[in-house]
PDB file of N, CA and C in Angstrom:
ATOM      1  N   UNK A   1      11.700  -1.769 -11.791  1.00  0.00           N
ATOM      2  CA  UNK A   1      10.837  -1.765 -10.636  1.00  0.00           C
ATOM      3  C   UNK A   1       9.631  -0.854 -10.844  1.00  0.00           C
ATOM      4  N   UNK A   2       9.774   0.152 -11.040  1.00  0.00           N
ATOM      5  CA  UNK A   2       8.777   0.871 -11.942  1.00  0.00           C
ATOM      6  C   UNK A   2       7.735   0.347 -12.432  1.00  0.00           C
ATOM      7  N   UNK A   3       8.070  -0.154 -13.694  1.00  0.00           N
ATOM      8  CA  UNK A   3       7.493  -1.145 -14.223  1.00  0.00           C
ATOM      9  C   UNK A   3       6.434  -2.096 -13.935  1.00  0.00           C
ATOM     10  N   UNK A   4       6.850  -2.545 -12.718  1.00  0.00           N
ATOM     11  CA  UNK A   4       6.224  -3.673 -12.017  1.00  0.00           C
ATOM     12  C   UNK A   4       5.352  -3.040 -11.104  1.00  0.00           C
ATOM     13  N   UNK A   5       5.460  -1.742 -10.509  1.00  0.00           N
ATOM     14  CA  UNK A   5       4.873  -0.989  -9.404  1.00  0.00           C
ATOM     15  C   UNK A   5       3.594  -0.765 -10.549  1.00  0.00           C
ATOM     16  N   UNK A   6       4.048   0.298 -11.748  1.00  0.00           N
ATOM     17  CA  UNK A   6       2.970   0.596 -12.804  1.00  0.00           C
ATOM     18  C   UNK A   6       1.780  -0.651 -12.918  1.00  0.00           C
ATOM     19  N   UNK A   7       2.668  -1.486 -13.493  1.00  0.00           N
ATOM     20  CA  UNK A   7       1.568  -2.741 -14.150  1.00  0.00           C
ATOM     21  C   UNK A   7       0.346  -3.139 -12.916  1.00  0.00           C
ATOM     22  N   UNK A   8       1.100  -3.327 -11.809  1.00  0.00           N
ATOM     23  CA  UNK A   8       0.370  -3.404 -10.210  1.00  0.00           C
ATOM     24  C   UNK A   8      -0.833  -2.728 -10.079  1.00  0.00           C
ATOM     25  N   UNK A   9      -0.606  -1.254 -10.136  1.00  0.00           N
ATOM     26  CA  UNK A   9      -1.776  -0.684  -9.988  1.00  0.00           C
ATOM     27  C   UNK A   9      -2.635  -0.550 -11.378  1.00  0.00           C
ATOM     28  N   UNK A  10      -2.084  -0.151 -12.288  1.00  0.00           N
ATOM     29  CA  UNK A  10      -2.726  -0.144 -13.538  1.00  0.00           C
ATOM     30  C   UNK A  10      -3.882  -1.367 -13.199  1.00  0.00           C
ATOM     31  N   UNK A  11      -3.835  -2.417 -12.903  1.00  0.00           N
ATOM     32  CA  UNK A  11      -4.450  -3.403 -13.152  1.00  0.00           C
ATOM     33  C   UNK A  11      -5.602  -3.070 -11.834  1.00  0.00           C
ATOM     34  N   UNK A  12      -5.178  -2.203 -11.179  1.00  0.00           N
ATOM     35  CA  UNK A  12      -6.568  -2.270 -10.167  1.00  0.00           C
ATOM     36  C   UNK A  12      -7.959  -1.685 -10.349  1.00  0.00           C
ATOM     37  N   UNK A  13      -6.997  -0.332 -11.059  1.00  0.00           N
ATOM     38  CA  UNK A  13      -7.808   0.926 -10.552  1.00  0.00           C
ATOM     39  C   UNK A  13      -8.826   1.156 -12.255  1.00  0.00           C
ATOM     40  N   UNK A  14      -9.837   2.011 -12.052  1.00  0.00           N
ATOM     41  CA  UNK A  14     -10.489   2.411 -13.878  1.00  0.00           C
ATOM     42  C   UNK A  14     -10.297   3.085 -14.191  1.00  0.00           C
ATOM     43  N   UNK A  15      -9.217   3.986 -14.071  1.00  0.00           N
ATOM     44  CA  UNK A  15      -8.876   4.459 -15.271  1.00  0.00           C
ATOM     45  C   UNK A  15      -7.161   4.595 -14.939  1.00  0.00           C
ATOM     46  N   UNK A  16      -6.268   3.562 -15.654  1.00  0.00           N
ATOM     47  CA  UNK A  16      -5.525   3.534 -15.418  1.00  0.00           C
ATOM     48  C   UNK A  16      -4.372   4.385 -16.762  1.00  0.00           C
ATOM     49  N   UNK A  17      -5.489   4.969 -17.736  1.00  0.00           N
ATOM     50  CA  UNK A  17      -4.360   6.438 -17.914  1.00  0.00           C
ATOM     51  C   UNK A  17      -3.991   6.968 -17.057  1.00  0.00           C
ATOM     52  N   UNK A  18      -4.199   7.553 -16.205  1.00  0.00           N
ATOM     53  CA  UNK A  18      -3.560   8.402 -15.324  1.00  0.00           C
ATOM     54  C   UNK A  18      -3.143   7.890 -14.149  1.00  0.00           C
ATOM     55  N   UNK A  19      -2.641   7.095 -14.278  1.00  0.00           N
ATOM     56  CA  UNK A  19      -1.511   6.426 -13.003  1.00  0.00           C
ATOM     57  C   UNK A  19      -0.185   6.968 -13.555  1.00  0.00           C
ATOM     58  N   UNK A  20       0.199   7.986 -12.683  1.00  0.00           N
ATOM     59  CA  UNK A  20       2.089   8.066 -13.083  1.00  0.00           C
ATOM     60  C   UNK A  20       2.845   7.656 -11.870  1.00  0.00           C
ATOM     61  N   UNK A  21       3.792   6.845 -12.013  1.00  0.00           N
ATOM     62  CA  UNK A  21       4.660   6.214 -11.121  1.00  0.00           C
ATOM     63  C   UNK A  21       6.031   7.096 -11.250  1.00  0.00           C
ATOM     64  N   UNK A  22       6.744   7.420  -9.780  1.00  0.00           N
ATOM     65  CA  UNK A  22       7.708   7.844  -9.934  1.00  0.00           C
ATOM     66  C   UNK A  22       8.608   7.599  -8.807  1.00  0.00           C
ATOM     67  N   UNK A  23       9.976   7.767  -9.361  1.00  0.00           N
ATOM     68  CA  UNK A  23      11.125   6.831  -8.213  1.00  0.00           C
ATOM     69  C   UNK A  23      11.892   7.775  -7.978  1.00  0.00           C
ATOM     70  N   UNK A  24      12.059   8.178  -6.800  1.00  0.00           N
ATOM     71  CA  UNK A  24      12.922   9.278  -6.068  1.00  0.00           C
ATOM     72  C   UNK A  24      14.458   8.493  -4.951  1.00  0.00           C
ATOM     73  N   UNK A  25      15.378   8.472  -5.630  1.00  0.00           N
ATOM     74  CA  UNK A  25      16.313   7.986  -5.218  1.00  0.00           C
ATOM     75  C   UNK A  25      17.151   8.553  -4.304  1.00  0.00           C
ATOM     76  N   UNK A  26      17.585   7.737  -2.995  1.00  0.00           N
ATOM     77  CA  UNK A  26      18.950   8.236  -1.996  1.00  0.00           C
ATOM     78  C   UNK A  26      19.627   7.668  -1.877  1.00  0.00           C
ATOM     79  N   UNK A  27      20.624   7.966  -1.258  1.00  0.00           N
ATOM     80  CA  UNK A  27      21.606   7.053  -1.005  1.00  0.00           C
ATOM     81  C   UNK A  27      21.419   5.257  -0.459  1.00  0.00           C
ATOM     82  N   UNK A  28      20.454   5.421   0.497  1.00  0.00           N
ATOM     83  CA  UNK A  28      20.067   3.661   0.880  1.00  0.00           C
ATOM     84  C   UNK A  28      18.928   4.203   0.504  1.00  0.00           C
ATOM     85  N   UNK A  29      17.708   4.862   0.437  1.00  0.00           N
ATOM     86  CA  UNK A  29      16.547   4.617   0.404  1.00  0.00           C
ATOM     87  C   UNK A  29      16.040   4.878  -0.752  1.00  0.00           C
ATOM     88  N   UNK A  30      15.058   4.367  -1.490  1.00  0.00           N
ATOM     89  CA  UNK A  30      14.045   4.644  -2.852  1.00  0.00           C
ATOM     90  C   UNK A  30      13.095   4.706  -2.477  1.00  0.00           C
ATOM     91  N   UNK A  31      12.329   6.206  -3.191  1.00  0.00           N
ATOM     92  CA  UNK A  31      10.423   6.307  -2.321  1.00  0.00           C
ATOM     93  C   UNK A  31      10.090   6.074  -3.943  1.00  0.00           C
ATOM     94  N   UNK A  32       9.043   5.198  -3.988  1.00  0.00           N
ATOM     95  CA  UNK A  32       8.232   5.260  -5.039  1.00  0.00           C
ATOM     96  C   UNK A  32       6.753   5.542  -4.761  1.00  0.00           C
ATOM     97  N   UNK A  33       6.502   6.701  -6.087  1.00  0.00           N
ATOM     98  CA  UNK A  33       5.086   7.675  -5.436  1.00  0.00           C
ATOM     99  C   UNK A  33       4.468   7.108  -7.045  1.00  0.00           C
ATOM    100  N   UNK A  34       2.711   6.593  -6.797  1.00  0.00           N
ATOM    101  CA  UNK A  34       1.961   6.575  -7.689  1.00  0.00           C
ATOM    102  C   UNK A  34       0.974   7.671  -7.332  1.00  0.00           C
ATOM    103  N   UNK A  35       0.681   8.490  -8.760  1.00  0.00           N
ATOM    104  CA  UNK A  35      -0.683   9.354  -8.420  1.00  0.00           C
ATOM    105  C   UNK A  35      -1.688   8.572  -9.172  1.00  0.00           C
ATOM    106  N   UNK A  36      -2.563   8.709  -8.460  1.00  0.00           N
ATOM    107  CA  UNK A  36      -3.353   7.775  -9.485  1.00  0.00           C
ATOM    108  C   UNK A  36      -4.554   8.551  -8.977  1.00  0.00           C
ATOM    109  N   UNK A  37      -6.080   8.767 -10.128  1.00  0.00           N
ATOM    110  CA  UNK A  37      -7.128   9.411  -9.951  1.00  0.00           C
ATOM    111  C   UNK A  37      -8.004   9.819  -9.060  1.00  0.00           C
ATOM    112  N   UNK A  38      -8.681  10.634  -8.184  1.00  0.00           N
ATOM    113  CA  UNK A  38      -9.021  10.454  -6.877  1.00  0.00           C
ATOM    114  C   UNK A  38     -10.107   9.252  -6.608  1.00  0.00           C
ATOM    115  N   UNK A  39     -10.986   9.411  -7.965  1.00  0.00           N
ATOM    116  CA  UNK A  39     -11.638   7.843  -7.749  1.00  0.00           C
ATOM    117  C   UNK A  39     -10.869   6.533  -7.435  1.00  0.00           C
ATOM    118  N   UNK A  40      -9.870   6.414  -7.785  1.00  0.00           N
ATOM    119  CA  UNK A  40      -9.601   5.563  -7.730  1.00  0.00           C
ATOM    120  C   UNK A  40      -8.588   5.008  -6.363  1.00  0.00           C
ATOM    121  N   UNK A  41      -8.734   6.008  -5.687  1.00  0.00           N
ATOM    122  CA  UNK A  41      -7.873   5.860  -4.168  1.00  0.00           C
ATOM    123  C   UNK A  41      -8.460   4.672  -3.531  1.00  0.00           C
ATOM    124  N   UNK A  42      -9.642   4.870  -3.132  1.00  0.00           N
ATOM    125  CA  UNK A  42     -10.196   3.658  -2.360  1.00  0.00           C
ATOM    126  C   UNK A  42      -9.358   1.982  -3.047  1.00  0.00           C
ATOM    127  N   UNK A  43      -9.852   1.812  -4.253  1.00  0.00           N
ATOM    128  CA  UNK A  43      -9.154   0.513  -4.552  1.00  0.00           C
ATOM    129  C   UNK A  43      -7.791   0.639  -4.639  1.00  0.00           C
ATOM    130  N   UNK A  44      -6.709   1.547  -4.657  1.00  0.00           N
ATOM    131  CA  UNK A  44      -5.445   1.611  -4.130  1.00  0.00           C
ATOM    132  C   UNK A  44      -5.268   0.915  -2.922  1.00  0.00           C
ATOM    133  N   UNK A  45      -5.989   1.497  -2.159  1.00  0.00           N
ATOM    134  CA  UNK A  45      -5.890   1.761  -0.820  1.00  0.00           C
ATOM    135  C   UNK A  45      -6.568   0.106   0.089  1.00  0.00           C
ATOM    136  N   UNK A  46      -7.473  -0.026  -0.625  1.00  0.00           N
ATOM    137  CA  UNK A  46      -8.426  -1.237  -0.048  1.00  0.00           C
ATOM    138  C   UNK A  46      -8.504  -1.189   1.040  1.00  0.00           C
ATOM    139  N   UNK A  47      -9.529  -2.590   1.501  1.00  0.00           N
ATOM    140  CA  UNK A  47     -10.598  -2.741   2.205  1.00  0.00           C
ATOM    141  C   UNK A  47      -9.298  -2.690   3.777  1.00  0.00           C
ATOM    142  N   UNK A  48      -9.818  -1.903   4.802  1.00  0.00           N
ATOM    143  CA  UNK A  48      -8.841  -1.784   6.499  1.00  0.00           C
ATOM    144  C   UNK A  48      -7.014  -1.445   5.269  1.00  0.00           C
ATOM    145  N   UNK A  49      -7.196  -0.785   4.306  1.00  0.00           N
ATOM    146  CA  UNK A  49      -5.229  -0.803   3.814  1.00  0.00           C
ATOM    147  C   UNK A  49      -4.414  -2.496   3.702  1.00  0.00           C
ATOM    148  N   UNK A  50      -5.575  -3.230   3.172  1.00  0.00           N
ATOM    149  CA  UNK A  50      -4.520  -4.331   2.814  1.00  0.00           C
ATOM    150  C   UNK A  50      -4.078  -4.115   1.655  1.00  0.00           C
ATOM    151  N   UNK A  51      -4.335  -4.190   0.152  1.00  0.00           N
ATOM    152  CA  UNK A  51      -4.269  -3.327  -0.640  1.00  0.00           C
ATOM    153  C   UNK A  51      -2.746  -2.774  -0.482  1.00  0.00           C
ATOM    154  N   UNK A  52      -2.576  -1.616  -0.079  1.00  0.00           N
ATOM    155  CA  UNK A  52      -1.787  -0.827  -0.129  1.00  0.00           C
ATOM    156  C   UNK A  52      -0.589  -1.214   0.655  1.00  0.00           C
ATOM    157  N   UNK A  53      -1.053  -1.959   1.616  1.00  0.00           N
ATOM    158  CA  UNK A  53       0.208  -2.866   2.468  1.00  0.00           C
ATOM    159  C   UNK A  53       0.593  -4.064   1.458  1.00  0.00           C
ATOM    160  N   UNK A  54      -0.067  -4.731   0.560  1.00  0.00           N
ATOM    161  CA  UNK A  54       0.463  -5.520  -0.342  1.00  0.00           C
ATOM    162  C   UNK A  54       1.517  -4.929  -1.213  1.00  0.00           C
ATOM    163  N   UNK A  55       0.871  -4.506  -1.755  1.00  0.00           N
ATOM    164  CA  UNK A  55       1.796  -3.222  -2.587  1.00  0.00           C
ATOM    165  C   UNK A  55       3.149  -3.256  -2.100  1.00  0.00           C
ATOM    166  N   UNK A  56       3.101  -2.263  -0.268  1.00  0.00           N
ATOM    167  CA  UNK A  56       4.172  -1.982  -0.034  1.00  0.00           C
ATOM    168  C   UNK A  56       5.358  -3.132   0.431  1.00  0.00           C
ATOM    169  N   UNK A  57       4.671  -3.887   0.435  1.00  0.00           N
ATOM    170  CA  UNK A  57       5.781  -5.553   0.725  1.00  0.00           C
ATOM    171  C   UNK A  57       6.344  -5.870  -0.559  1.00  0.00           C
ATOM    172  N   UNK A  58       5.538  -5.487  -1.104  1.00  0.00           N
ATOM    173  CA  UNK A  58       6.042  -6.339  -3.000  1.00  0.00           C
ATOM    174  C   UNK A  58       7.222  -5.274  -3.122  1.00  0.00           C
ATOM    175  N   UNK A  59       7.216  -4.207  -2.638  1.00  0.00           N
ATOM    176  CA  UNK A  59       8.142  -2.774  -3.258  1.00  0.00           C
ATOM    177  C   UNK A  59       9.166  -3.368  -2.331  1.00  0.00           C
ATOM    178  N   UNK A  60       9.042  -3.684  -0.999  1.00  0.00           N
ATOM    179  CA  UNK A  60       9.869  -3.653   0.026  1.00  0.00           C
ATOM    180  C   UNK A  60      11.051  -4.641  -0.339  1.00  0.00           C
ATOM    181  N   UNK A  61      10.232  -6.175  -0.510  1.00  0.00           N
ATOM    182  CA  UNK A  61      11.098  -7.288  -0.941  1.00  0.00           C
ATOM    183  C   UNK A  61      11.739  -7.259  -2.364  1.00  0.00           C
ATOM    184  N   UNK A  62      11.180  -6.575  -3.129  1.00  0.00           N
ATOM    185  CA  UNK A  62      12.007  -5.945  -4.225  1.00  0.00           C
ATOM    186  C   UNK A  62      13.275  -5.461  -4.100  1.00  0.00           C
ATOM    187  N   UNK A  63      13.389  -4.620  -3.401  1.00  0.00           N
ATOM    188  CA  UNK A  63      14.318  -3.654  -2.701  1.00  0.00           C
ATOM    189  C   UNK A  63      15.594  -4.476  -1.861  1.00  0.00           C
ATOM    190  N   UNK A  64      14.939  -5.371  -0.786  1.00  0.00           N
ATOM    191  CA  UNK A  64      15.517  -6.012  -0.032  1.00  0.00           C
ATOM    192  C   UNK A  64      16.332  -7.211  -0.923  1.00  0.00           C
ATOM    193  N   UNK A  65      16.120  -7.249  -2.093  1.00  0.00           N
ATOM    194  CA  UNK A  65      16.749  -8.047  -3.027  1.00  0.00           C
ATOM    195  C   UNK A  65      18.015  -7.504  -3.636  1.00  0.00           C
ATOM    196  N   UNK A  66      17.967  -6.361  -3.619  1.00  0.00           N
ATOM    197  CA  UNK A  66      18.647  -5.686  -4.227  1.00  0.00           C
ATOM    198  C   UNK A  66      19.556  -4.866  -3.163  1.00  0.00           C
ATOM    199  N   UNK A  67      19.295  -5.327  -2.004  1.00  0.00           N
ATOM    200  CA  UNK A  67      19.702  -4.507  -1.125  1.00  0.00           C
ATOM    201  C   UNK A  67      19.700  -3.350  -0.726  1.00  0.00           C
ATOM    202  N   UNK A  68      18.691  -2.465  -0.849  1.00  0.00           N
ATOM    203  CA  UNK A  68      18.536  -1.284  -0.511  1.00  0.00           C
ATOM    204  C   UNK A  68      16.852  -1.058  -0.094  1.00  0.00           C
ATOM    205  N   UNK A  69      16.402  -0.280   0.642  1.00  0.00           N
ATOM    206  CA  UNK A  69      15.070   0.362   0.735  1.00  0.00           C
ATOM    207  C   UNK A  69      14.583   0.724   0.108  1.00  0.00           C
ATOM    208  N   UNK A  70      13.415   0.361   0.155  1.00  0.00           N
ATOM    209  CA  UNK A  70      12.121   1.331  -0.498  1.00  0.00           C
ATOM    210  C   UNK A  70      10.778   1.126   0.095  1.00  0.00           C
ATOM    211  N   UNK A  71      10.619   2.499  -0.101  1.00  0.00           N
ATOM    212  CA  UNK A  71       8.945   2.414  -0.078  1.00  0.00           C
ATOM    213  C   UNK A  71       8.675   2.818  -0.668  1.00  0.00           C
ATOM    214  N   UNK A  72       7.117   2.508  -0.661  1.00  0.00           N
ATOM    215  CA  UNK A  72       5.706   3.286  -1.783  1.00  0.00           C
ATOM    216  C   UNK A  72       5.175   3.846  -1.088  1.00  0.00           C
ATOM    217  N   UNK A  73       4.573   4.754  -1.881  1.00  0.00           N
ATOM    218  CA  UNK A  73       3.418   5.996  -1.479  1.00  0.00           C
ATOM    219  C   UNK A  73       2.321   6.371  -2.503  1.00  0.00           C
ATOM    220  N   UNK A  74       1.084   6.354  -1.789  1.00  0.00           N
ATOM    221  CA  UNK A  74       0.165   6.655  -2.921  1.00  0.00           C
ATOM    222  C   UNK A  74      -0.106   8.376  -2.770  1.00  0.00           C
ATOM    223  N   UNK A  75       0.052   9.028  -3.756  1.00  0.00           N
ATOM    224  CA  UNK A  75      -1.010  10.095  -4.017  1.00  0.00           C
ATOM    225  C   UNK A  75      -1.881  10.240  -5.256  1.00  0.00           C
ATOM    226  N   UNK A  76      -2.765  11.498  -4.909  1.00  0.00           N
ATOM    227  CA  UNK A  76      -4.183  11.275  -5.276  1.00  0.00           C
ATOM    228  C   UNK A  76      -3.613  12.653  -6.516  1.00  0.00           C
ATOM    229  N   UNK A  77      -4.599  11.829  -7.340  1.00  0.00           N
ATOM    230  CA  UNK A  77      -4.389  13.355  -8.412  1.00  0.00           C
ATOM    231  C   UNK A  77      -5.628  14.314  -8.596  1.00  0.00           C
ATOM    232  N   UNK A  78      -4.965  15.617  -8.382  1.00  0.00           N
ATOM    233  CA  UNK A  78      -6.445  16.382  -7.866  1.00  0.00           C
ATOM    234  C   UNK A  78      -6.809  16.863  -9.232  1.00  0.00           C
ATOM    235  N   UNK A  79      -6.545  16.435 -10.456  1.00  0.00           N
ATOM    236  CA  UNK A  79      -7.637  16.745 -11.475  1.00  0.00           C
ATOM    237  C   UNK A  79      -9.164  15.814 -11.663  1.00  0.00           C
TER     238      UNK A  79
END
């Protein structure tokens, strides 16, 4: 899932060295956090948060496949 979250944004943003994806696991719930460059928030994020609501459906129904929760979260990397 990772994987698929990575490739996702990698493909949006310019400079997708520095996208790190990471999966924080609970008992029912999984948060998955991308940092990705501060330039590059806006196209994370897109035009009114569709963008980022896409994202979080793709993570969601992922999840819901597998039976358990998740969400995504973007943060910004302050270098």
């Amino acid at each position: 899932m990772i994987d698929i979250v990575s490739m996702l944004i990698k493909a949006l943003v310019d400079e997708p060295d520095k996208v790190e994806v990471t999966e924080t696991s609970g008992e029912k719930t999984t948060i998955y956090e991308a940092k990705v460059a501060k330039s590059d928030m806006g196209k994370v994020i897109g035009r009114s948060g569709r963008t980022i609501e896409a994202l979080r459906v793709i993570v969601s129904s992922c999840g819901a496949k597998r039976k358990q929760r998740c969400s995504f979260q973007i943060i910004d990397d302050e270098s």
